[in-house]
N, C-alpha and C. Protein backbone atom coordinates (compact mmCIF):
# COMPACT_ATOMS: atom_id res chain seq x y z
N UNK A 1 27.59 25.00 -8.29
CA UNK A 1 27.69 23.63 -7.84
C UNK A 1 28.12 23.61 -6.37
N UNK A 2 27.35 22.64 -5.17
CA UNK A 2 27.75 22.53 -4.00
C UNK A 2 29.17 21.81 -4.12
N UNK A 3 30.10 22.45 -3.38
CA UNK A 3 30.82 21.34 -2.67
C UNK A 3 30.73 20.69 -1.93
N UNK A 4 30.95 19.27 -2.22
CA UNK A 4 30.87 17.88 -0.96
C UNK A 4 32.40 17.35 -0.48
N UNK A 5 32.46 17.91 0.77
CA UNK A 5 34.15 17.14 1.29
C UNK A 5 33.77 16.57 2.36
N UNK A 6 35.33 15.77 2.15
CA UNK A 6 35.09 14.61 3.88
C UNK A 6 36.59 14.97 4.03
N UNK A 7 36.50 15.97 5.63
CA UNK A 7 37.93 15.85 6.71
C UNK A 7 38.23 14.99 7.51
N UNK A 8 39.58 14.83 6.96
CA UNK A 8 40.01 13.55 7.82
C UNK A 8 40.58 13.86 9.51
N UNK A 9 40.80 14.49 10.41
CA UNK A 9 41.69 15.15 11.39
C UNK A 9 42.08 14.17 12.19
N UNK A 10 43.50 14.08 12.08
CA UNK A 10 44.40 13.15 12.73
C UNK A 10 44.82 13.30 14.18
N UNK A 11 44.28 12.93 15.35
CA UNK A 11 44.70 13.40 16.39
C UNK A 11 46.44 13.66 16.82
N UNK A 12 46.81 14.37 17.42
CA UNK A 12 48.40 14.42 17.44
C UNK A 12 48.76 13.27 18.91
N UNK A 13 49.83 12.43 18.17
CA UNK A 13 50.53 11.30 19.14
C UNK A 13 51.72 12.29 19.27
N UNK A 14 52.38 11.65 20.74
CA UNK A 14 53.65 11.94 21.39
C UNK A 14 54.41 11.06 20.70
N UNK A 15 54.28 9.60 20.73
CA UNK A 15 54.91 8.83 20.44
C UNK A 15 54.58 8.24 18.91
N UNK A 16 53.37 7.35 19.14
CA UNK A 16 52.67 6.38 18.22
C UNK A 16 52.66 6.97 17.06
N UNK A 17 53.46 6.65 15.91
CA UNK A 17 53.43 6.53 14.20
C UNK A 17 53.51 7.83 14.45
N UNK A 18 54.44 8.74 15.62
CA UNK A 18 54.15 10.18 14.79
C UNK A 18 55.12 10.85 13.59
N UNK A 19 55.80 9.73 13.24
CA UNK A 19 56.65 10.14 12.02
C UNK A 19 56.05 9.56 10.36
N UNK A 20 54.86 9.09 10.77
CA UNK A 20 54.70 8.06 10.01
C UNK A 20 52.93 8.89 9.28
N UNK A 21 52.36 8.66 7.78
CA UNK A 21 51.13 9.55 8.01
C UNK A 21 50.07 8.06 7.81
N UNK A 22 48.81 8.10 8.02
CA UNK A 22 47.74 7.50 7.45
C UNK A 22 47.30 7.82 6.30
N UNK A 23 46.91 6.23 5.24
CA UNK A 23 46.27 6.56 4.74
C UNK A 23 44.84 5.94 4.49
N UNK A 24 43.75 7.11 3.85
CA UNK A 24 42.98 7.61 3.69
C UNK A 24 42.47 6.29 2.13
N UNK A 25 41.24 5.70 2.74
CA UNK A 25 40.68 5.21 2.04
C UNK A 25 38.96 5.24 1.75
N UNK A 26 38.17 5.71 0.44
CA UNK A 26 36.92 6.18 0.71
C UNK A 26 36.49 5.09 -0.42
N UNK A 27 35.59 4.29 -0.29
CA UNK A 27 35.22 3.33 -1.20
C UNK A 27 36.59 2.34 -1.73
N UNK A 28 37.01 1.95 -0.70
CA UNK A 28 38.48 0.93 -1.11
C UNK A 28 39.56 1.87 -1.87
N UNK A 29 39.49 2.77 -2.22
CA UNK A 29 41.02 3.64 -2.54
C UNK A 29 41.17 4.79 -2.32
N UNK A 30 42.36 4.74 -2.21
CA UNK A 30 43.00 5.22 -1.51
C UNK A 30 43.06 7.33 -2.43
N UNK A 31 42.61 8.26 -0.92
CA UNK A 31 42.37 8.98 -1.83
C UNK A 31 42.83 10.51 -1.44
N UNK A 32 44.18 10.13 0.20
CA UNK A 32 44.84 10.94 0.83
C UNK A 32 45.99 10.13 2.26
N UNK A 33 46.24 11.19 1.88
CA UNK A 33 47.39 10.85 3.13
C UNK A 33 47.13 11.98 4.37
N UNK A 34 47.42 11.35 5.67
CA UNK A 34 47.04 12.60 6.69
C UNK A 34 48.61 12.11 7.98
N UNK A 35 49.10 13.12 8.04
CA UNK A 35 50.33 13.15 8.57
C UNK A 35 49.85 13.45 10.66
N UNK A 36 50.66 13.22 11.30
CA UNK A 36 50.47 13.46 13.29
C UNK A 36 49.71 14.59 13.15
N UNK A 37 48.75 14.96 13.74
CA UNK A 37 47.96 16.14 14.09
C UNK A 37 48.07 17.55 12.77
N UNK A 38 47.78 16.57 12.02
CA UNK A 38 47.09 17.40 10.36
C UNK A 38 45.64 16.76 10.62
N UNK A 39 45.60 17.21 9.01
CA UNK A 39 43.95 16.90 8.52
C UNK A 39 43.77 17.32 7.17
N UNK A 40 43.21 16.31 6.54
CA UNK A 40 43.22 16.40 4.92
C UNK A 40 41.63 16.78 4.59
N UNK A 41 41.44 17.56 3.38
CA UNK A 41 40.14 17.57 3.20
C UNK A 41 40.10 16.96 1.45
N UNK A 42 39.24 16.29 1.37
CA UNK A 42 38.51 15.78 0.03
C UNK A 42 37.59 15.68 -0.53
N UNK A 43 37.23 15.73 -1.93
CA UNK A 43 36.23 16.50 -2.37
C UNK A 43 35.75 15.33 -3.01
N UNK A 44 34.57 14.42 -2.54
CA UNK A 44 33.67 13.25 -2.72
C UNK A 44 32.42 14.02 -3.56
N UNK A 45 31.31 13.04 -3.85
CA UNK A 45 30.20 12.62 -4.55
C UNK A 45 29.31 12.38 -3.29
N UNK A 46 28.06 13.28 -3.80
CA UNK A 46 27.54 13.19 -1.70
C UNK A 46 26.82 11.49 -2.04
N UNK A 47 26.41 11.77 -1.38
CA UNK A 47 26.26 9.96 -0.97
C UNK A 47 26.84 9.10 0.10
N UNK A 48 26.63 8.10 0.03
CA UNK A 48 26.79 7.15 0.94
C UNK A 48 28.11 6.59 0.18
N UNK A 49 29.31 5.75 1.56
CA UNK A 49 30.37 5.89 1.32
C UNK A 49 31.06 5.32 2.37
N UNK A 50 32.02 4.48 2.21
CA UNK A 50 32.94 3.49 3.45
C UNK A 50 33.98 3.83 3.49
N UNK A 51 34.42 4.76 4.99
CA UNK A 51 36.20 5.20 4.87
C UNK A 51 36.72 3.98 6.10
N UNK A 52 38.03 4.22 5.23
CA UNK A 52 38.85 3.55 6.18
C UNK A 52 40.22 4.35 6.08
N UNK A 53 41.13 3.88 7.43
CA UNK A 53 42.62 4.37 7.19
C UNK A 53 42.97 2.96 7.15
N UNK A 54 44.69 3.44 6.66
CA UNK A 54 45.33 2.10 6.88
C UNK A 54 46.82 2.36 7.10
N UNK A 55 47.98 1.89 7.87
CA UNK A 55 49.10 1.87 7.78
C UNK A 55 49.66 0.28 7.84
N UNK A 56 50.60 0.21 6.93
CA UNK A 56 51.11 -0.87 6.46
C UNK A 56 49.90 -1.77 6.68
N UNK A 57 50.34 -3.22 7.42
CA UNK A 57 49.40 -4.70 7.47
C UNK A 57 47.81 -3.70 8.44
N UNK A 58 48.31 -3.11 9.11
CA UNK A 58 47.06 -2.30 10.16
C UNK A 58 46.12 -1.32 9.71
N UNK A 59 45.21 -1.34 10.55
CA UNK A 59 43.73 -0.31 9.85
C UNK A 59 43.07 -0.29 10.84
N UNK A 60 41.92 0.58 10.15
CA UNK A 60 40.45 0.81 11.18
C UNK A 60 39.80 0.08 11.03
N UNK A 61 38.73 -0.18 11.64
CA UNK A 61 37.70 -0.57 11.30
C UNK A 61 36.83 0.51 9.84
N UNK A 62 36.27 -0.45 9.62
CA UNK A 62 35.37 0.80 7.92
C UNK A 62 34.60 1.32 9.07
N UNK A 63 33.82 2.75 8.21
CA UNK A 63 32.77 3.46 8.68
C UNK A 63 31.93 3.67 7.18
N UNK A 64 31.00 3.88 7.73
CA UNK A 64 30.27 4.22 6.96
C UNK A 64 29.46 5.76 7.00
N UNK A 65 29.55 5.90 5.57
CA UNK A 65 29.16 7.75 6.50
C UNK A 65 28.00 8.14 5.30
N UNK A 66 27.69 8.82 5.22
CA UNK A 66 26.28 9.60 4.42
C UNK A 66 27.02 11.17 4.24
N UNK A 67 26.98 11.31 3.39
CA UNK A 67 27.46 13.02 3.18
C UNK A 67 25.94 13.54 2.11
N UNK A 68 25.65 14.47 2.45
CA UNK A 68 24.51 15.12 2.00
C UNK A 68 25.37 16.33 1.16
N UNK A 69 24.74 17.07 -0.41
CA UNK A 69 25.28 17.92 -1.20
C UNK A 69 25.57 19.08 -0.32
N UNK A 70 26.61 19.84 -0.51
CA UNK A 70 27.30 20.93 0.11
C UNK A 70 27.54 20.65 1.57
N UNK A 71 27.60 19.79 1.69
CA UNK A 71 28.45 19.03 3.59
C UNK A 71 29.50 18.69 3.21
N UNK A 72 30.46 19.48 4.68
CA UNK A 72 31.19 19.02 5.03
C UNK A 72 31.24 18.40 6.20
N UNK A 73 32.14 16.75 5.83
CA UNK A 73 31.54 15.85 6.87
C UNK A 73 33.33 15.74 7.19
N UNK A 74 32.93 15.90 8.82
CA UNK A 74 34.55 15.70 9.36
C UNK A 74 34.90 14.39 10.41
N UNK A 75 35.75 13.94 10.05
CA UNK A 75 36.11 12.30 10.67
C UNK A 75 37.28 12.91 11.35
N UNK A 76 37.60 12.02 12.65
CA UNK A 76 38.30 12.10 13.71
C UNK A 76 39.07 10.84 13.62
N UNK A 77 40.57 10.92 14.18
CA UNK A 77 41.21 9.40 14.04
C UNK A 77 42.79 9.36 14.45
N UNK A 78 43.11 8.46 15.06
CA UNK A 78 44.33 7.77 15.77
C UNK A 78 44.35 6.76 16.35
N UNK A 79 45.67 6.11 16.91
CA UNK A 79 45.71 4.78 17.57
C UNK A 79 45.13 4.33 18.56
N UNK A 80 44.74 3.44 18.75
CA UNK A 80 43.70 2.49 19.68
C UNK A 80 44.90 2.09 20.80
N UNK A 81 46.13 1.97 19.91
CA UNK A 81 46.80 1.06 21.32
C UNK A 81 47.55 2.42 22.25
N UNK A 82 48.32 1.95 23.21
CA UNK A 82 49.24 2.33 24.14
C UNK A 82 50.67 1.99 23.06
N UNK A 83 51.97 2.65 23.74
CA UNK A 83 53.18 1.74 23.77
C UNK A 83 53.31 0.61 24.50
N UNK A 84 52.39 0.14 25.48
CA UNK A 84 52.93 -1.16 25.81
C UNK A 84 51.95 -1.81 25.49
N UNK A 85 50.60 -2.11 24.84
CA UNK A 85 49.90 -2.76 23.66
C UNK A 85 50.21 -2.33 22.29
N UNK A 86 50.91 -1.85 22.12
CA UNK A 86 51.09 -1.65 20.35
C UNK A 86 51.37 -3.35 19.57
N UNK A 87 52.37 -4.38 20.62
CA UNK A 87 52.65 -5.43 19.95
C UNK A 87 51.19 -5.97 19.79
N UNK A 88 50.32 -6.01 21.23
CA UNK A 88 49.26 -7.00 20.56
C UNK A 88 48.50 -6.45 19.41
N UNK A 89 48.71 -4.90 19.76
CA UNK A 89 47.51 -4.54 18.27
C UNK A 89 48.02 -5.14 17.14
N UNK A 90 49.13 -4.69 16.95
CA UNK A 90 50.00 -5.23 15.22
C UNK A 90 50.40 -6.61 14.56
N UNK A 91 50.14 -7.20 16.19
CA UNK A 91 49.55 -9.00 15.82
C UNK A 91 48.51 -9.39 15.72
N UNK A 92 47.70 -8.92 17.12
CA UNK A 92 46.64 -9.85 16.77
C UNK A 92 45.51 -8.99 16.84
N UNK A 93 44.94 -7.87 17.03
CA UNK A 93 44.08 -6.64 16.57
C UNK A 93 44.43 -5.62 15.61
N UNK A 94 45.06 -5.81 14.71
CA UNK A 94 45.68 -5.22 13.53
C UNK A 94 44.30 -5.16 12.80
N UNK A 95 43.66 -5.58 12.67
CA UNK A 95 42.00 -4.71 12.45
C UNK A 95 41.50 -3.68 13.01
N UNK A 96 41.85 -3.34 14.20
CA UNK A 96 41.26 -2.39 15.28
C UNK A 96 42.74 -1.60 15.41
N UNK A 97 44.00 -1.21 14.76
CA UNK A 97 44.94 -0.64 15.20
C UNK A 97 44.62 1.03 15.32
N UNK A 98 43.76 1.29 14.43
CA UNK A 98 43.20 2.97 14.72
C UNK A 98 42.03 3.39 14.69
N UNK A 99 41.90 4.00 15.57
CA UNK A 99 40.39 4.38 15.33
C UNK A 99 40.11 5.79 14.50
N UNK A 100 38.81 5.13 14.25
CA UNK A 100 37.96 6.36 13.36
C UNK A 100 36.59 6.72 13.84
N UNK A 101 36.04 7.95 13.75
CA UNK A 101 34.97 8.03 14.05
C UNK A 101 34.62 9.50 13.65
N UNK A 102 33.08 9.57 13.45
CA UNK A 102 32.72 11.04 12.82
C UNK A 102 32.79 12.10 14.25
N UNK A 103 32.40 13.42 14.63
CA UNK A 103 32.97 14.44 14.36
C UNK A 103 31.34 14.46 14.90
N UNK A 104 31.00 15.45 15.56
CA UNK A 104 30.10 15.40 16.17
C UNK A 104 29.37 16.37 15.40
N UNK A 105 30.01 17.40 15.02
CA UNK A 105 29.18 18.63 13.90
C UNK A 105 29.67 18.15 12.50
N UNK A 106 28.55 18.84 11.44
CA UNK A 106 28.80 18.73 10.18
C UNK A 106 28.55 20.20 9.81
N UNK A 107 29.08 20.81 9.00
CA UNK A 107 29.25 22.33 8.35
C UNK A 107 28.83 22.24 7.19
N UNK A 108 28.63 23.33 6.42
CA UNK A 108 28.88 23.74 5.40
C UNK A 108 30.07 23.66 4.45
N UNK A 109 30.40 22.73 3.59
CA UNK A 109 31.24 23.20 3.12
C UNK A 109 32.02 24.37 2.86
N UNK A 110 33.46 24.46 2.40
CA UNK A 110 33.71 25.69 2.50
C UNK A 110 33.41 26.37 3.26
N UNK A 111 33.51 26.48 4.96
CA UNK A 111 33.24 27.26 6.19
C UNK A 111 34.33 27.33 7.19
């Protein structure tokens, strides 16, 4: 049987939530946690599929991703704001508080 995973890799902050981890949402639940400059891997159903992170009221925007059998598909992700925009993100762009985005290569699972 192929393995199908999706990596999450958390860019490392100096400051921003670095005590704090994301979580990891693939079809609305929740299905990891990824801590400051870690990276979680999870073992999905290839197919088509909507991740999001989220901390507390704040999140990403969804993505949408396609994983093909025995891919590993790797997502990239951290904060959008500064320390001196963090207030407006967490008021009033608290939709856009982190970004996500795929990963320019896809592997082999298990590689």
């Amino acid at each position: 049987m192929q393995v199908t995973e999706l990596i999450v890799r958390r860019q490392k902050a100096l400051w921003q939530d670095r005590m704090r981890s994301y979580r990891v949402y693939v079809d609305g639940v929740e299905v990891a946690q990824v801590a400051n400059g870690a990276e979680v891997q999870v073992a999905i159903a290839p197919g088509e599929h909507v991740v999001q992170l989220k901390i507390d009221w704040c999140r990403s925007k969804s993505l949408n991703v396609n994983v093909r059998p025995g891919e590993s598909l790797t997502l990239e992700c951290g904060p959008n704001s500064t320390p001196l925009l963090a207030l407006v993100f967490i008021t009033l762009l608290h939709g856009q508080y982190l970004w996500l985005r795929q990963s320019e290569t896809a592997v082999p699972a298990g590689s």
